[in-house]
Protein backbone atom coordinates (compact mmCIF):
# COMPACT_ATOMS: atom_id res chain seq x y z
CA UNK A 1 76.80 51.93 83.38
CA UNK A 2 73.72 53.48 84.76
CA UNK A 3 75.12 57.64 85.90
CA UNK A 4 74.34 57.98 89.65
CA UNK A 5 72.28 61.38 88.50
CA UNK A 6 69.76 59.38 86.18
CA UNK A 7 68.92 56.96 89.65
CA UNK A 8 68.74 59.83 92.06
CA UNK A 9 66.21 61.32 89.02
CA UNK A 10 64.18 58.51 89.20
CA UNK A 11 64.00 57.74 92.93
CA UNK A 12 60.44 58.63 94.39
CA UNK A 13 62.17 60.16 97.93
CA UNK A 14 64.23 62.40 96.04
CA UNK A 15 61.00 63.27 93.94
CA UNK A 16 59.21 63.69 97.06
CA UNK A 17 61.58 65.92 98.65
CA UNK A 18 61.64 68.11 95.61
CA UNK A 19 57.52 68.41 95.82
CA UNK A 20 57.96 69.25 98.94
CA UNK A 21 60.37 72.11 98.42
CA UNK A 22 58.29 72.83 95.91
CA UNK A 23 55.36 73.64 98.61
CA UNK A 24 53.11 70.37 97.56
CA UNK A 25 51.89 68.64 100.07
CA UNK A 26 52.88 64.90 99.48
CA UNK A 27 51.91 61.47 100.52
CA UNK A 28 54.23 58.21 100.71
CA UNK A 29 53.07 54.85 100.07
CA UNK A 30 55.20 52.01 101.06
CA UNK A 31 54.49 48.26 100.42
CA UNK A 32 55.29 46.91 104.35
CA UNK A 33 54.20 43.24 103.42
CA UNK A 34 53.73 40.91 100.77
CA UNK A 35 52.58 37.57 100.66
CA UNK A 36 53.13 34.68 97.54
CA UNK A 37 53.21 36.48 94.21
CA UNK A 38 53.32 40.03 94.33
CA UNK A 39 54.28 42.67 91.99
CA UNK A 40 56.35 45.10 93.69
CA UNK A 41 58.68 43.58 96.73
CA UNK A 42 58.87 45.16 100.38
CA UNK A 43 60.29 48.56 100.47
CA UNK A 44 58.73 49.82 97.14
CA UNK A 45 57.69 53.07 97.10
CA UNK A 46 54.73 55.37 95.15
CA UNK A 47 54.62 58.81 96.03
CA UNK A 48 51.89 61.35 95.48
CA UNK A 49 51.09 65.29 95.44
CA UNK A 50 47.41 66.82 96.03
CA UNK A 51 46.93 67.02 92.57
CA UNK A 52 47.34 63.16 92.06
CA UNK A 53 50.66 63.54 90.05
CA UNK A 54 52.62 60.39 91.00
CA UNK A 55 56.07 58.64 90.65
CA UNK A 56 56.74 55.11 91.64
CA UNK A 57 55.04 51.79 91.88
CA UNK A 58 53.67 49.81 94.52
CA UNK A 59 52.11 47.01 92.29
CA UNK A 60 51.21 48.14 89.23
CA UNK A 61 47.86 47.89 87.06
CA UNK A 62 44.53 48.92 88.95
CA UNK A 63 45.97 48.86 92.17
CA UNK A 64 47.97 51.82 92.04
CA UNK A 65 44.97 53.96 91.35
CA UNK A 66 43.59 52.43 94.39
CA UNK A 67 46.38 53.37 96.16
CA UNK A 68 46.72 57.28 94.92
CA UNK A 69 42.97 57.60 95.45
CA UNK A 70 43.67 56.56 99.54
CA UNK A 71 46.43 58.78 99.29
CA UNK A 72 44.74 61.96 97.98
CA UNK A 73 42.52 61.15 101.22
CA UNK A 74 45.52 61.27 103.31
CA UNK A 75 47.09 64.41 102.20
CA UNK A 76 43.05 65.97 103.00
CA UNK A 77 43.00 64.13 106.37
CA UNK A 78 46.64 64.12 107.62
CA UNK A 79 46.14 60.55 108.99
CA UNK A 80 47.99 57.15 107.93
CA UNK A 81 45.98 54.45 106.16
CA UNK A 82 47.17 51.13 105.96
CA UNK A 83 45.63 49.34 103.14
CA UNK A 84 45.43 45.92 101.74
CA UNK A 85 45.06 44.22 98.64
CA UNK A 86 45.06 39.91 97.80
CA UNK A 87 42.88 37.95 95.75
CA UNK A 88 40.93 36.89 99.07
CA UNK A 89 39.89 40.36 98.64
CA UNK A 90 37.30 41.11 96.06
CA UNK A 91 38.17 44.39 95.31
CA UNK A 92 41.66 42.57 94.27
CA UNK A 93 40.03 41.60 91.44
CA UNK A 94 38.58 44.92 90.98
CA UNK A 95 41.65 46.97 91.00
CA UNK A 96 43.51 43.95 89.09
CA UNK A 97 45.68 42.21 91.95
CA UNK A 98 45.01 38.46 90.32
CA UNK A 99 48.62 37.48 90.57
CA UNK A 100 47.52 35.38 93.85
CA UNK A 101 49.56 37.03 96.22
CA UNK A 102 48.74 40.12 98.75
CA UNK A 103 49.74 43.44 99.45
CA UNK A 104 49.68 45.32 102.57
CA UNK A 105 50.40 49.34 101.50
CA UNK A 106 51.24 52.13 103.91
CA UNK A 107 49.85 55.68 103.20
CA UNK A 108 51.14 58.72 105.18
CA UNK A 109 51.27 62.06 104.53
CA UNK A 110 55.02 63.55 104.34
CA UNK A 111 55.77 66.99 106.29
């Protein structure tokens, strides 16, 4: 039986937070939409400091190096990205989304 401490460990908000008390500045990315096969279902969450340390998974592979590279651009910037990844998409195949489903990932900065 799985000890509530080891899942609050392990949860990217809580690691967030803790960046974030920490003084990091932080970026959330949340998949928002999914379409046939994809990795990671809606609601999954990556989260990422300035310094590209991350915890959580959007998809997997390729893609989440996509995504931390938007994100590092978002914690610069201050605004949202929404970003998108399918196999329509040739930078799916790039970034290794060749499951044939799609992806639609939400970057924000936290705080």
């Amino acid at each position: 039986m799985p000890s509530k401490f080891l899942d609050e460990a392990r949860d990217p908000l809580i690691i967030a937070e803790g960046w974030m008390k920490d003084g990091k500045d932080v970026a959330i990315a949340t998949v928002v939409e999914t379409w046939g096969s994809a990795p990671r279902p809606v609601g999954s969450h990556l989260v990422i400091d300035a310094e590209g340390t991350f915890h959580g998974s959007v998809s997997g592979g390729c893609v989440e190096g996509a995504v931390i590279s938007e994100a590092l651009d978002v914690i610069e910037s201050g605004k949202p990205k929404m970003l998108e990844f399918g196999v329509a998409d040739e930078t799916a195949w790039q970034v290794g989304l060749s499951c044939g489903g799609r992806i639609r990932v939400y970057v924000e900065r936290l705080g």
